[in-house]
PDB file of N, CA and C in Angstrom:
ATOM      1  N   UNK A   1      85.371  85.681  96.509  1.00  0.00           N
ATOM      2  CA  UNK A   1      84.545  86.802  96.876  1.00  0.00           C
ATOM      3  C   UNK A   1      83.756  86.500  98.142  1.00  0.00           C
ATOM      4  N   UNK A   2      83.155  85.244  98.295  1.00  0.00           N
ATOM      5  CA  UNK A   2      82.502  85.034  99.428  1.00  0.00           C
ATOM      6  C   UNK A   2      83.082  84.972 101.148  1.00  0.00           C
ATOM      7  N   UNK A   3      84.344  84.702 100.465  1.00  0.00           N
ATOM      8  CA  UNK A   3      85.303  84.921 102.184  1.00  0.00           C
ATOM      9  C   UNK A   3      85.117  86.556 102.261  1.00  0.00           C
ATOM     10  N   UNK A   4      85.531  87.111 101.185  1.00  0.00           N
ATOM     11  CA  UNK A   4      85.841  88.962 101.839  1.00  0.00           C
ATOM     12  C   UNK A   4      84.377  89.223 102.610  1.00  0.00           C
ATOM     13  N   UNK A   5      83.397  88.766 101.585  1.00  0.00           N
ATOM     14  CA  UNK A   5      82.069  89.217 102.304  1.00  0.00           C
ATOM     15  C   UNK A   5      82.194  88.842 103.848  1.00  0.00           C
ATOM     16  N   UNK A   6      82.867  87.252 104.272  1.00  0.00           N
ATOM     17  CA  UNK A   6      82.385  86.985 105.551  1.00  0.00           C
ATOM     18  C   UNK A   6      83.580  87.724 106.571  1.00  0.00           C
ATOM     19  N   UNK A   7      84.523  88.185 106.189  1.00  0.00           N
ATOM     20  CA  UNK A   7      85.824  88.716 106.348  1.00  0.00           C
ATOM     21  C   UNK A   7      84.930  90.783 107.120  1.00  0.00           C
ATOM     22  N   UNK A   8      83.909  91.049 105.793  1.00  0.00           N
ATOM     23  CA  UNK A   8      83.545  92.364 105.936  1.00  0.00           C
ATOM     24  C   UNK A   8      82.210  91.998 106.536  1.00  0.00           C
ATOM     25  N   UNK A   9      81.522  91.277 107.051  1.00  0.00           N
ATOM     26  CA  UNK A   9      80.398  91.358 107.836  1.00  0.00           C
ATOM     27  C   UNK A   9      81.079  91.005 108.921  1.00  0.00           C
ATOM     28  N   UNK A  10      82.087  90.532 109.895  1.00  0.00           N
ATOM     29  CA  UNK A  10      82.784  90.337 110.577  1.00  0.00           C
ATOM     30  C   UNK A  10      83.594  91.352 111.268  1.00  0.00           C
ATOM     31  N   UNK A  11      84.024  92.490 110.270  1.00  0.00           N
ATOM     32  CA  UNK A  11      84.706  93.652 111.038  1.00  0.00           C
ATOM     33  C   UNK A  11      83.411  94.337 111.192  1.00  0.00           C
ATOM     34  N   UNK A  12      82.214  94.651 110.413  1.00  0.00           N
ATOM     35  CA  UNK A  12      81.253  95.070 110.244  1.00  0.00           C
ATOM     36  C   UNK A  12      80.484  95.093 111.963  1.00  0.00           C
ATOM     37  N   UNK A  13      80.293  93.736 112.259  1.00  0.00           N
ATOM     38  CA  UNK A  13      79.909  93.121 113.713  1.00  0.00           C
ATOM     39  C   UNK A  13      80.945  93.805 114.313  1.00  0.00           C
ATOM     40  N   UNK A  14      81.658  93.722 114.979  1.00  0.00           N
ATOM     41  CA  UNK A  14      82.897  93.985 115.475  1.00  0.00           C
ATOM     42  C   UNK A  14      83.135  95.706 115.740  1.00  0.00           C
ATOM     43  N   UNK A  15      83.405  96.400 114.943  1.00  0.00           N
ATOM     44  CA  UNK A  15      83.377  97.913 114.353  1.00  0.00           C
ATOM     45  C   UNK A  15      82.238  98.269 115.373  1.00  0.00           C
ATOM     46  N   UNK A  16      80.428  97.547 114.980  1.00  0.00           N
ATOM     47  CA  UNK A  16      79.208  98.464 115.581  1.00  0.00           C
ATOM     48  C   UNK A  16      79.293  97.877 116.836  1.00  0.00           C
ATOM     49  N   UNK A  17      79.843  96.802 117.336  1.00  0.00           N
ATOM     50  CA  UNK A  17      79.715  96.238 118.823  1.00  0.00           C
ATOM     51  C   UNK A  17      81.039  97.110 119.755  1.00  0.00           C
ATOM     52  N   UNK A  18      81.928  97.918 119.372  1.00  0.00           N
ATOM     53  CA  UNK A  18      82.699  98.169 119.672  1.00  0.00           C
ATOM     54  C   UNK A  18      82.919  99.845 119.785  1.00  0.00           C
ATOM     55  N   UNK A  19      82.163 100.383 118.665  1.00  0.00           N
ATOM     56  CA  UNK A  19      81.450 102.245 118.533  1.00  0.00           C
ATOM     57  C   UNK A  19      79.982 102.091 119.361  1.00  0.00           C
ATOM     58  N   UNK A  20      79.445 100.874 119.544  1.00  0.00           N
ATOM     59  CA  UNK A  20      78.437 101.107 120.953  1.00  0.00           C
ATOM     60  C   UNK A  20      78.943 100.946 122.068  1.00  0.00           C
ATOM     61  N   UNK A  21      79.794 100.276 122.606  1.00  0.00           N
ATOM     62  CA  UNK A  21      80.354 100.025 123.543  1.00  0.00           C
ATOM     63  C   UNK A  21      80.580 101.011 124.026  1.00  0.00           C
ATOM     64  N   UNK A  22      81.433 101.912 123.306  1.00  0.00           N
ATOM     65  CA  UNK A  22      82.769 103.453 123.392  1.00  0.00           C
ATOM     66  C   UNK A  22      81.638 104.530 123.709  1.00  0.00           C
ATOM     67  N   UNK A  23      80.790 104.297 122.986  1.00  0.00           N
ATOM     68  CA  UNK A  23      79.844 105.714 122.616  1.00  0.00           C
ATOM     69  C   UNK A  23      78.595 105.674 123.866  1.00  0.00           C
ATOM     70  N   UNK A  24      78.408 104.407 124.635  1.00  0.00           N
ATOM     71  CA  UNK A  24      76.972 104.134 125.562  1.00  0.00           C
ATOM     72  C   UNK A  24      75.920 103.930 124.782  1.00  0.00           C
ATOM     73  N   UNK A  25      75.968 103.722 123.530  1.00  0.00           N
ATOM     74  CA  UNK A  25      74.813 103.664 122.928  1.00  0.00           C
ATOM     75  C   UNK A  25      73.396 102.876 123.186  1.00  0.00           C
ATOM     76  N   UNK A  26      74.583 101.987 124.243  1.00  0.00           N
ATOM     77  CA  UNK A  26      73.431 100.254 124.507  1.00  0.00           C
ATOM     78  C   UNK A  26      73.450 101.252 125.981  1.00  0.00           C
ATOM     79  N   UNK A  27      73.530 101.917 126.841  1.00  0.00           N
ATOM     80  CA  UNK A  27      73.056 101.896 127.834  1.00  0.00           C
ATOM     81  C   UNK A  27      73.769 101.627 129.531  1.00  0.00           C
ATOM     82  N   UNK A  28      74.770 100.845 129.137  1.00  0.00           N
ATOM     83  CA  UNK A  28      75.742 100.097 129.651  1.00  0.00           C
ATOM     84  C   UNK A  28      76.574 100.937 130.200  1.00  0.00           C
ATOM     85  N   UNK A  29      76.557 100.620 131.705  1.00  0.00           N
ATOM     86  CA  UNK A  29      77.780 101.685 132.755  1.00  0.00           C
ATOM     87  C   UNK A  29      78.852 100.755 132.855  1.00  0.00           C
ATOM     88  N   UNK A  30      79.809 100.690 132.104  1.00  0.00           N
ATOM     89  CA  UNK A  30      80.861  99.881 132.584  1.00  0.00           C
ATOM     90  C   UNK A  30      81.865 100.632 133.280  1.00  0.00           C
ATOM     91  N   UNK A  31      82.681  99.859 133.741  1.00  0.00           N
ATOM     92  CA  UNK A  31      83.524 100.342 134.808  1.00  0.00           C
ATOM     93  C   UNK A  31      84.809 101.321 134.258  1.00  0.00           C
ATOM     94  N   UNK A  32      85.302 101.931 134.627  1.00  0.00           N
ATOM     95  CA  UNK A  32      86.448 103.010 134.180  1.00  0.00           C
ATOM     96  C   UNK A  32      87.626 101.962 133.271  1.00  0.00           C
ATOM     97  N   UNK A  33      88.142 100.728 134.144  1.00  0.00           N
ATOM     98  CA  UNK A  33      88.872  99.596 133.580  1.00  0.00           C
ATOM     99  C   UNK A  33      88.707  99.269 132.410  1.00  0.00           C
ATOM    100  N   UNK A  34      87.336  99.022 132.334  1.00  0.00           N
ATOM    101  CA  UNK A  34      86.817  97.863 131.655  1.00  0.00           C
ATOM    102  C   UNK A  34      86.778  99.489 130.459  1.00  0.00           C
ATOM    103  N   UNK A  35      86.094 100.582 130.286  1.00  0.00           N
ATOM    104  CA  UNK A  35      86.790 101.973 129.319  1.00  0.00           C
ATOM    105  C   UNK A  35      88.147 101.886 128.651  1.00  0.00           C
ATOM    106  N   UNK A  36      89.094 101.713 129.626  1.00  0.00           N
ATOM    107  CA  UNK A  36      90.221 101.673 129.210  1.00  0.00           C
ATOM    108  C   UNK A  36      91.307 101.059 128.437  1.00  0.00           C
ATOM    109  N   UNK A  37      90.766  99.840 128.680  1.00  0.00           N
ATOM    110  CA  UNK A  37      90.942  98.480 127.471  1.00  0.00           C
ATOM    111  C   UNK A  37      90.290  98.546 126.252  1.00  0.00           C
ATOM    112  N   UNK A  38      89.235  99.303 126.153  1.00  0.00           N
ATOM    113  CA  UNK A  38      87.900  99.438 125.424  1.00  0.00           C
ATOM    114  C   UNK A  38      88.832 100.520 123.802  1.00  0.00           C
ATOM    115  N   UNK A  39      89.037 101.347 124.505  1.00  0.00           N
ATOM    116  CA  UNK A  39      89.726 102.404 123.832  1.00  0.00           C
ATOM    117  C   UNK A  39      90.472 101.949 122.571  1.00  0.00           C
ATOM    118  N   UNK A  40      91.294 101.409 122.977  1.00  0.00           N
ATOM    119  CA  UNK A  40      92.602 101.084 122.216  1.00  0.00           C
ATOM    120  C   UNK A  40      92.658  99.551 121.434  1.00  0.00           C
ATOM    121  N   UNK A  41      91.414  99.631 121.685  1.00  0.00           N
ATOM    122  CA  UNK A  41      91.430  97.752 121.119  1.00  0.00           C
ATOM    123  C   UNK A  41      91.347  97.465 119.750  1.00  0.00           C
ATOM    124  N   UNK A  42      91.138  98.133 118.899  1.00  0.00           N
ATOM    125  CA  UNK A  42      91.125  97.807 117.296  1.00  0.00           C
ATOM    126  C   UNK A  42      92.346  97.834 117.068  1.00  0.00           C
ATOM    127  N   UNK A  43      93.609  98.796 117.535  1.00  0.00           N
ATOM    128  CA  UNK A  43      94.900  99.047 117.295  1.00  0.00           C
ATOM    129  C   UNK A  43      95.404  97.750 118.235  1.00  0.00           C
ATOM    130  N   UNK A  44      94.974  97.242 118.721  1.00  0.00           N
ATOM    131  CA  UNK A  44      95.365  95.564 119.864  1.00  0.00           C
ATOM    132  C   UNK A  44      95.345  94.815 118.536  1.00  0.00           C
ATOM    133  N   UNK A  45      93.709  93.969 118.166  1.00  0.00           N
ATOM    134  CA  UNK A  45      93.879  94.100 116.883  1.00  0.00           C
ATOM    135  C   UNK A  45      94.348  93.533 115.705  1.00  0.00           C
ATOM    136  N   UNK A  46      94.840  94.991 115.744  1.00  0.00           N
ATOM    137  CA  UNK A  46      95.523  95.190 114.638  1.00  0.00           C
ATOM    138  C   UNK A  46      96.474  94.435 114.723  1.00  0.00           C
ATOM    139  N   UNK A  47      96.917  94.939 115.723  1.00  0.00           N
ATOM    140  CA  UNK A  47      98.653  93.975 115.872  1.00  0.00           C
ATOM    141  C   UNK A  47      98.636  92.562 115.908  1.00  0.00           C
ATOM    142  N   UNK A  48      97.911  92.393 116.486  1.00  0.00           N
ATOM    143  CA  UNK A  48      97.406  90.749 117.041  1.00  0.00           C
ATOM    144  C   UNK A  48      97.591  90.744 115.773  1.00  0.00           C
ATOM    145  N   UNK A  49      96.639  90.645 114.881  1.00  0.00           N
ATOM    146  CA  UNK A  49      96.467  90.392 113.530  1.00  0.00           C
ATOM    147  C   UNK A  49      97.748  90.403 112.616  1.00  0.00           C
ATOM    148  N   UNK A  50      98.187  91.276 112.673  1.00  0.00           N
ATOM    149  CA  UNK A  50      99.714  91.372 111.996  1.00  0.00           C
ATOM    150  C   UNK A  50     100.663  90.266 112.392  1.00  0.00           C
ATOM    151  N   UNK A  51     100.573  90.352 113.491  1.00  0.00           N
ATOM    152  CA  UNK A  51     102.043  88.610 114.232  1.00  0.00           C
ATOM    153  C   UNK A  51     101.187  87.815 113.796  1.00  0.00           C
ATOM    154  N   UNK A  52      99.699  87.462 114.013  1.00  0.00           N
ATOM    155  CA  UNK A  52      99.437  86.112 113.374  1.00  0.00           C
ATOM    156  C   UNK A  52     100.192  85.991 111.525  1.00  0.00           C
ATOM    157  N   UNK A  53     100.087  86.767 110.771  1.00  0.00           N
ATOM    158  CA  UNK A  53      99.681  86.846 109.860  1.00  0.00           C
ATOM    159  C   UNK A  53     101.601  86.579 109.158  1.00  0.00           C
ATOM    160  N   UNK A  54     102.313  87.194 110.098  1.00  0.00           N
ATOM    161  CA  UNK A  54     103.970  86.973 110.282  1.00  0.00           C
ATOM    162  C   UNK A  54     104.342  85.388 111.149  1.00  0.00           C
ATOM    163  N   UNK A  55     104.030  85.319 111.547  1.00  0.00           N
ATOM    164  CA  UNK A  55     104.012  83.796 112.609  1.00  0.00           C
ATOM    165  C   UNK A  55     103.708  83.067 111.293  1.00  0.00           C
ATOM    166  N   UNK A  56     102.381  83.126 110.477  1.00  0.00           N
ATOM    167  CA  UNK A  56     101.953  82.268 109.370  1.00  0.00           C
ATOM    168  C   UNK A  56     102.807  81.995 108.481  1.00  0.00           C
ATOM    169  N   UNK A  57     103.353  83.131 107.726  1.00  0.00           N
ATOM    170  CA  UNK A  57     104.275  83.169 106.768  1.00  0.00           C
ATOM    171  C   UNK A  57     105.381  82.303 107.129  1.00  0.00           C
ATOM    172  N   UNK A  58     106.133  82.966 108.331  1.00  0.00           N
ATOM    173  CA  UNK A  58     107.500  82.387 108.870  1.00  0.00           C
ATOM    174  C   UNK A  58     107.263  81.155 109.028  1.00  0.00           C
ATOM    175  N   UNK A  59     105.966  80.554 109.637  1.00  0.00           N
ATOM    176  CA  UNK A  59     106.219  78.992 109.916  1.00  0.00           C
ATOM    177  C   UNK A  59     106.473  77.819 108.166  1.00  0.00           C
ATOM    178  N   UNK A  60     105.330  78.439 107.572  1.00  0.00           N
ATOM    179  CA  UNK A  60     105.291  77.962 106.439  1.00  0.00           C
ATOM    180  C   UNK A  60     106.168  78.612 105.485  1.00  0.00           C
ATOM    181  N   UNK A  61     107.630  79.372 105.627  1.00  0.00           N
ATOM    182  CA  UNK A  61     108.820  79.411 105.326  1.00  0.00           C
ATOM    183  C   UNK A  61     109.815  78.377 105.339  1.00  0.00           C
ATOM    184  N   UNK A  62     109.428  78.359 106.748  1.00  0.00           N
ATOM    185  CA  UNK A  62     110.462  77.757 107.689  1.00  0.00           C
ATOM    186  C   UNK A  62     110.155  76.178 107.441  1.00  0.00           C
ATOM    187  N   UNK A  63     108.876  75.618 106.930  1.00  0.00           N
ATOM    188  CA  UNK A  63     108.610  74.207 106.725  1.00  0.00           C
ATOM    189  C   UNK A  63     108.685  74.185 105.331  1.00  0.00           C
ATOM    190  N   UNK A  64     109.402  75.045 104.497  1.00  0.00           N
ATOM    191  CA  UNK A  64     108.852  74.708 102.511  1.00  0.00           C
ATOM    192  C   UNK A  64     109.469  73.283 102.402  1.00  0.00           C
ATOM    193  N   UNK A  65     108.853  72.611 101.572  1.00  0.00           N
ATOM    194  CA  UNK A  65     109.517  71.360 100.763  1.00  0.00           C
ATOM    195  C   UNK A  65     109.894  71.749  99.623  1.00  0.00           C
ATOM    196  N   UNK A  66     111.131  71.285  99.226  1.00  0.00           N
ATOM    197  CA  UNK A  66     111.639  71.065  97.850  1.00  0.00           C
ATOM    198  C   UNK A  66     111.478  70.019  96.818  1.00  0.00           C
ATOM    199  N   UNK A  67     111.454  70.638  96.163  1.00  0.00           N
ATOM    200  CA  UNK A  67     110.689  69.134  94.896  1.00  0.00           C
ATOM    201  C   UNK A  67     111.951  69.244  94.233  1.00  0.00           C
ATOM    202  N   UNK A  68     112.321  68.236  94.317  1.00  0.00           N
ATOM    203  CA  UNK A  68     113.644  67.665  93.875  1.00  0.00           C
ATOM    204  C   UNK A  68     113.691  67.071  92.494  1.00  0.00           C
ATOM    205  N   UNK A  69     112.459  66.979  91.829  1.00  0.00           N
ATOM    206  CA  UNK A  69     112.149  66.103  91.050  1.00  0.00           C
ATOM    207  C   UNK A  69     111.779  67.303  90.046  1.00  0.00           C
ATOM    208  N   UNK A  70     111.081  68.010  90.260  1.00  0.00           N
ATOM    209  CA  UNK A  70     110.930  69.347  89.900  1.00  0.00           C
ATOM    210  C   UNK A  70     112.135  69.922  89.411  1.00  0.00           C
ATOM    211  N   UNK A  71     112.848  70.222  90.414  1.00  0.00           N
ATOM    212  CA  UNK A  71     114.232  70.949  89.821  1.00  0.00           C
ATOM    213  C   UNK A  71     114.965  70.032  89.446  1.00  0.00           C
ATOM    214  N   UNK A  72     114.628  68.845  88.949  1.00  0.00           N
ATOM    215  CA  UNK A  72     115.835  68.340  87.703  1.00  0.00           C
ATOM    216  C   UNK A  72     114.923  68.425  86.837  1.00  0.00           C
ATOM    217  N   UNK A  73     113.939  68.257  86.637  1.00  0.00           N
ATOM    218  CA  UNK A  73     113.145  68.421  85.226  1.00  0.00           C
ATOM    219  C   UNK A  73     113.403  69.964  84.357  1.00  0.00           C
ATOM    220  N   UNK A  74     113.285  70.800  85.793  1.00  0.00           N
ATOM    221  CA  UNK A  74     113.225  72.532  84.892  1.00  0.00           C
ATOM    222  C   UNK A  74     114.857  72.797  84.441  1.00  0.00           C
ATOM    223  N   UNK A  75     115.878  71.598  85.168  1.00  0.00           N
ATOM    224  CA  UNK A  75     117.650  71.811  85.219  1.00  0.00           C
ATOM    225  C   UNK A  75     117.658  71.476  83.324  1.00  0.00           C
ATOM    226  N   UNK A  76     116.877  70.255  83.792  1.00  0.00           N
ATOM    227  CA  UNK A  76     117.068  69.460  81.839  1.00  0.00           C
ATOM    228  C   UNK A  76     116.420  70.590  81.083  1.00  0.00           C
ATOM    229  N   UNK A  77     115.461  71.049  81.303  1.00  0.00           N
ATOM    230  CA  UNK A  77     114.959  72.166  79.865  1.00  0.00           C
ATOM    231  C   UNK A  77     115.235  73.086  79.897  1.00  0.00           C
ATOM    232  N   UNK A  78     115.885  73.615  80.857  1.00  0.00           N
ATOM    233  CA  UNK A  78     116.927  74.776  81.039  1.00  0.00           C
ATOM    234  C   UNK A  78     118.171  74.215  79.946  1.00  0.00           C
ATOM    235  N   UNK A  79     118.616  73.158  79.624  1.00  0.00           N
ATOM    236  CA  UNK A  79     119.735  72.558  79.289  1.00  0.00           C
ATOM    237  C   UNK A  79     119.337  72.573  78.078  1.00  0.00           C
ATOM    238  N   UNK A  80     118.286  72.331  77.609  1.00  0.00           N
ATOM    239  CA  UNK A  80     117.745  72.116  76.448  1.00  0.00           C
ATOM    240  C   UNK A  80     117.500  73.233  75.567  1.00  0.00           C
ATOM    241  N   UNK A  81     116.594  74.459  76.354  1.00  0.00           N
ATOM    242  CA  UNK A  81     116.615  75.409  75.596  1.00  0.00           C
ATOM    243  C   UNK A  81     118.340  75.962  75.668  1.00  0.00           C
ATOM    244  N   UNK A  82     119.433  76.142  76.466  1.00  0.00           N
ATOM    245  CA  UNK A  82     120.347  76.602  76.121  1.00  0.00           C
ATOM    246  C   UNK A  82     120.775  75.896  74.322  1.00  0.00           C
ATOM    247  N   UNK A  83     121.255  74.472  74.763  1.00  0.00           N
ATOM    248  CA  UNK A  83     121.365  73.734  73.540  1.00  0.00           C
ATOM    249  C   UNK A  83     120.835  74.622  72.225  1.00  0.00           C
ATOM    250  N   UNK A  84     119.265  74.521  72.383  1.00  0.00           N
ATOM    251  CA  UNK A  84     118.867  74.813  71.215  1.00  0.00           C
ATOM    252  C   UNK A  84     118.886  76.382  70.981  1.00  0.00           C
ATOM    253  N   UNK A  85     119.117  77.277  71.464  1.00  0.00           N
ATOM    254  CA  UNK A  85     119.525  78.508  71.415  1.00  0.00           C
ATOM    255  C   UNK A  85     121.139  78.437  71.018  1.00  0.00           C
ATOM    256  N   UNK A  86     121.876  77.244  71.231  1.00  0.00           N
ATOM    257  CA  UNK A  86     123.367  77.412  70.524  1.00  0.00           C
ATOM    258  C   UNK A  86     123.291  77.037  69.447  1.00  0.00           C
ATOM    259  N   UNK A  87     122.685  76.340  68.985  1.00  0.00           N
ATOM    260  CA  UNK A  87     121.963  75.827  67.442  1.00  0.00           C
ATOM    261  C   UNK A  87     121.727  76.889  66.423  1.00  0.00           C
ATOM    262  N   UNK A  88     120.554  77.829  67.218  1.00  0.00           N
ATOM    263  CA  UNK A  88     120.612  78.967  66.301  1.00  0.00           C
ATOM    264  C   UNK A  88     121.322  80.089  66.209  1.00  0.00           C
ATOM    265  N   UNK A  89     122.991  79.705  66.891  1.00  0.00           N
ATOM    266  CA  UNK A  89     123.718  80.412  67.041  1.00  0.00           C
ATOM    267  C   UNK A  89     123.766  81.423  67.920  1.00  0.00           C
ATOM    268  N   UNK A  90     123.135  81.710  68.931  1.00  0.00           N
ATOM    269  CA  UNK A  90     123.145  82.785  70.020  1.00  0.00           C
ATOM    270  C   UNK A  90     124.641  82.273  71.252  1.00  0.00           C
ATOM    271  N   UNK A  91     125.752  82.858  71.446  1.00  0.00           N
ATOM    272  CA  UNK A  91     126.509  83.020  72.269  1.00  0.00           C
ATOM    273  C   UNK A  91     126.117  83.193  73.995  1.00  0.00           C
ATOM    274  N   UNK A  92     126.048  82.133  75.255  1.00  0.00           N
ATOM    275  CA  UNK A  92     126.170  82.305  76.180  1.00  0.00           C
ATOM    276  C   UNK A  92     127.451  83.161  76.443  1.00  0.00           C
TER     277      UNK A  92
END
């Protein structure tokens, strides 16, 4: 719970520094340029945010380890419950 909070005081910052910016609220003549970048930047973003978030996944896809040791242990009780399911007579 305490990350979302710092996660939502973060867009929170962000959101009012960014609807003052757009709106003049602070006062501030910025340049037509410097407007224009201004505009569209939560949907920037956004995206940004999305490839990080795909970049993350894919890398730590792309690096999984296999526990080898693991899958012979779950192979044997896989083996085992079959066994004992032929015991009580159930047909694979």
């Amino acid at each position: 719970m305490m990350k979302l909070v710092q996660w939502l005081w973060g867009l929170a910052i962000l959101g009012s520094t960014w609807v003052a910016l757009t709106t003049g609220a602070l006062g501030l003549e910025l340049p037509l340029s410097c407007q224009e970048v201004l505009w569209p930047l939560p949907a920037y973003m956004l995206v940004s945010t999305g490839c990080y978030a795909l970049d993350t996944v894919g890398c730590h896809v792309a690096t999984f380890h296999d526990c080898e040791d693991a899958t012979r242990k779950l192979q044997s009780q896989i083996q085992e419950a079959q066994a004992d399911l032929a015991r009580s007579g159930l047909r694979f």
